[in-house]
Protein backbone atom coordinates (compact mmCIF):
# COMPACT_ATOMS: atom_id res chain seq x y z
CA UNK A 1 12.92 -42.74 -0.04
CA UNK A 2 9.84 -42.91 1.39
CA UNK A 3 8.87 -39.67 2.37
CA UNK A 4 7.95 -37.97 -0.95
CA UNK A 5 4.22 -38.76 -0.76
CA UNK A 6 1.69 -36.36 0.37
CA UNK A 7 2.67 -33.23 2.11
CA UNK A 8 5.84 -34.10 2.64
CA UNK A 9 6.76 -34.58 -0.92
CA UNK A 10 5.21 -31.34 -1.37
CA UNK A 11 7.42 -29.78 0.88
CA UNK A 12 10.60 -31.12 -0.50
CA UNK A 13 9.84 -30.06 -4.32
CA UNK A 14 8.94 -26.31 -3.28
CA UNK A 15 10.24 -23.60 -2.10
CA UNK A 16 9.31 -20.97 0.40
CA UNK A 17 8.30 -17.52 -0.25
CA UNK A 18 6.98 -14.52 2.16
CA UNK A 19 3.61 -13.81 1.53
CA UNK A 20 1.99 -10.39 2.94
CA UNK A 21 -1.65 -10.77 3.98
CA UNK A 22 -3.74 -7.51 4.42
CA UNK A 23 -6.91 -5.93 3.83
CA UNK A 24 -7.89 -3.14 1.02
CA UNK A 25 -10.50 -1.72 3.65
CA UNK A 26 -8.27 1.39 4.51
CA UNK A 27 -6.62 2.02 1.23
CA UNK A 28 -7.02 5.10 -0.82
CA UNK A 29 -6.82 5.81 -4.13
CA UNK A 30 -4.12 8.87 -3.76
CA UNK A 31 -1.49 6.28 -3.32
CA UNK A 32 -1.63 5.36 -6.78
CA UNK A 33 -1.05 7.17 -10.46
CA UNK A 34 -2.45 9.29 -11.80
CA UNK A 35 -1.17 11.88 -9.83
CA UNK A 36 -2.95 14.86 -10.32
CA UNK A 37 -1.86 18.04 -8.87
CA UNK A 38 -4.56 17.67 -5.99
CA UNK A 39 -3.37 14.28 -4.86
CA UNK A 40 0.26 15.90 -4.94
CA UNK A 41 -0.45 18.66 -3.06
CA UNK A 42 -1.79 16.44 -0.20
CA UNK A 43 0.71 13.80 -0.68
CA UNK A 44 3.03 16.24 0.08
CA UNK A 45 0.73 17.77 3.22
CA UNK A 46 0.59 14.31 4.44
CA UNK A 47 4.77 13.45 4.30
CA UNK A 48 5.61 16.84 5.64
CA UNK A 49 3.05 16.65 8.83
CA UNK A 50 1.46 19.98 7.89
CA UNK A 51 -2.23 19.63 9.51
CA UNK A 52 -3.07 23.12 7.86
CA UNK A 53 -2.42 21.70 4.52
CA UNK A 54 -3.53 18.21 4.92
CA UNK A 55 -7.11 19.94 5.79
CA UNK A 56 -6.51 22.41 2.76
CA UNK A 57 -6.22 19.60 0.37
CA UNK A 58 -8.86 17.73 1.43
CA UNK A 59 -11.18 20.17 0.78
CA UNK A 60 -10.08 21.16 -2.57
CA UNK A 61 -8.22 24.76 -1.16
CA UNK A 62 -5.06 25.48 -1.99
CA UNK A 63 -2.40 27.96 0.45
CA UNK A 64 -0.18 28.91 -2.22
């Protein structure tokens, strides 16, 4: 009975959740929609591993 003051009262009425902490520093905007057909091209450069491309579509080239 007496140990639902304070923190520990707060800890009995909620409940846990994960929470992911991380920085925006690093992100880019290709990750998210619109996707044009430049930021497909190197999304696609990028999952296959294709250096060639990757450098293609960063400077606005295309192979095809």
């Amino acid at each position: 009975m007496g140990s639902y003051h304070g923190k520990f009262s707060f800890d009995a009425f909620s409940h846990k959740k994960g929470v992911l902490y991380r920085s925006f520093a690093g992100d880019s905007s290709t990750r998210y929609p619109p996707y044009t057909p430049e930021k497909e091209r190197l999304l696609k450069a990028l999952m296959s591993g294709n250096i060639l491309g990757i450098i293609l579509a960063l400077i606005g080239w295309s192979k095809d």
